[in-house]
Protein backbone atom coordinates (compact mmCIF):
# COMPACT_ATOMS: atom_id res chain seq x y z
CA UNK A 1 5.25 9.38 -20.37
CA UNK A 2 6.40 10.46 -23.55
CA UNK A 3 5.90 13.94 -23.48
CA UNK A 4 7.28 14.32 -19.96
CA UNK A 5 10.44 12.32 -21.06
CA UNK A 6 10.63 14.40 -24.59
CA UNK A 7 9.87 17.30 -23.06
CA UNK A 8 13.38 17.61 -20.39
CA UNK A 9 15.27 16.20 -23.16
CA UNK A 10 14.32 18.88 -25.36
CA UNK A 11 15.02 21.40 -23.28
CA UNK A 12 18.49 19.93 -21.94
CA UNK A 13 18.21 17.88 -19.09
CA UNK A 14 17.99 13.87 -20.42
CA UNK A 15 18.69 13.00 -17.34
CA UNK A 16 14.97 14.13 -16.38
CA UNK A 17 13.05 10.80 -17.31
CA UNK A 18 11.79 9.43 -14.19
CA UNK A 19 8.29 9.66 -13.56
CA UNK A 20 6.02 9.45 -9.84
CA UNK A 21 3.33 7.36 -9.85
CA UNK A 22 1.21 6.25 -7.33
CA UNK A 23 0.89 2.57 -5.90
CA UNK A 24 -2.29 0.38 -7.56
CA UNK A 25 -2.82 2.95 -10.24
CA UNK A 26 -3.91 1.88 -13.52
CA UNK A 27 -2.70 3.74 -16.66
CA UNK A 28 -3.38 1.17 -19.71
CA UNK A 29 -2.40 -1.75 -21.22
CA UNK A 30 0.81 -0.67 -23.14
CA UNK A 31 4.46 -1.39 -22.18
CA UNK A 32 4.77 1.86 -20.87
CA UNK A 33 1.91 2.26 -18.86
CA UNK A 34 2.20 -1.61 -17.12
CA UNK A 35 5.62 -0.60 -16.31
CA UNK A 36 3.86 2.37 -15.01
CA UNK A 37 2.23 0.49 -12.67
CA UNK A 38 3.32 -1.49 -9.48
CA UNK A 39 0.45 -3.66 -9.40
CA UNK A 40 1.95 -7.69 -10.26
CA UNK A 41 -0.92 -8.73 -11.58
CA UNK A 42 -0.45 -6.14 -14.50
CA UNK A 43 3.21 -6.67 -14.63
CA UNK A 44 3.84 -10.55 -14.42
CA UNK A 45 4.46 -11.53 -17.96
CA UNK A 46 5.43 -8.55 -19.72
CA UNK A 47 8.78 -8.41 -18.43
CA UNK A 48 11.57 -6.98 -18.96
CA UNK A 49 9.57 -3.49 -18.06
CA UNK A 50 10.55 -0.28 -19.09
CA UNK A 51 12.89 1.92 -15.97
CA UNK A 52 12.37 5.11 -14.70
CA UNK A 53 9.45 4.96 -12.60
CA UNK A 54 9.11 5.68 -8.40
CA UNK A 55 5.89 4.62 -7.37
CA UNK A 56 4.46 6.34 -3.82
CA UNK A 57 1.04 6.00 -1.20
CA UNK A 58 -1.87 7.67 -3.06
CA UNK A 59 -2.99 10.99 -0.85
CA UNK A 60 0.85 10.73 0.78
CA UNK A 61 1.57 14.28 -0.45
CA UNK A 62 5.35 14.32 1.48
CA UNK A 63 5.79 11.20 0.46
CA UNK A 64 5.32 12.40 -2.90
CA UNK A 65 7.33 15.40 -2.89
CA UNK A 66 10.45 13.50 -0.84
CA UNK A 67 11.18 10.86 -4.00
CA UNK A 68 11.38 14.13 -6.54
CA UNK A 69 15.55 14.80 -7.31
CA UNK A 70 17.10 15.94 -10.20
CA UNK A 71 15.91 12.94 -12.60
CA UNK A 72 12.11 13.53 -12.09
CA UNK A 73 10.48 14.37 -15.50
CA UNK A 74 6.93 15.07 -13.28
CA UNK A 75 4.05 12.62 -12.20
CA UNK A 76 1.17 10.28 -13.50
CA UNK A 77 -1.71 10.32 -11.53
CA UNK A 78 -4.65 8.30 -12.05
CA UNK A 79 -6.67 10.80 -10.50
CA UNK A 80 -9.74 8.49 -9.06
CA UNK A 81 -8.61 5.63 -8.33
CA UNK A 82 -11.01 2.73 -10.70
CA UNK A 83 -8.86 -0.60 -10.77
CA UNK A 84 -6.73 -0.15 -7.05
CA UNK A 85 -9.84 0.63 -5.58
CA UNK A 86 -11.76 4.02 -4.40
CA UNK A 87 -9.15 6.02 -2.70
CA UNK A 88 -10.70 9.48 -0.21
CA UNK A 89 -8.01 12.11 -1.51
């Protein structure tokens, strides 16, 4: 999260700092990575959550590629799918 946000800003584009991540994904147990998440069980109690995140269907690759614009900073992928269950990708 950081170094995609860090790295846009560096190179002049702030307003770069949304991420893609994909729906029942797991990333930690820090702020950032809950609000990473769009799981409520994760979420509930840690709010207010930190912005800039667009959550999509695992293995929807259009789906994926239609919610990047000109604020996308890139995309967190939990790459097998542990805590939302086994996704087929």
């Amino acid at each position: 999260i950081k170094t995609a946000r860090r790295y846009h800003h560096v190179n002049g584009n702030p307003q770069r700092h949304t991420l893609i991540t994909f729906k029942n994904a797991f990333h930690g147990r820090s702020l950032g990575a809950i609000s990473a998440t769009d799981q409520a069980k994760m979420r509930d109690g840690f709010e207010p959550l930190l912005p800039g995140f667009d959550y999509v269907k695992f293995n929807d690759l259009e789906g994926a590629l239609a919610k990047i614009d000109d604020e996308t900073a890139g995309f967190l992928v939990e790459t097998v799918q542990g805590e939302g269950g086994m996704t087929a990708g």
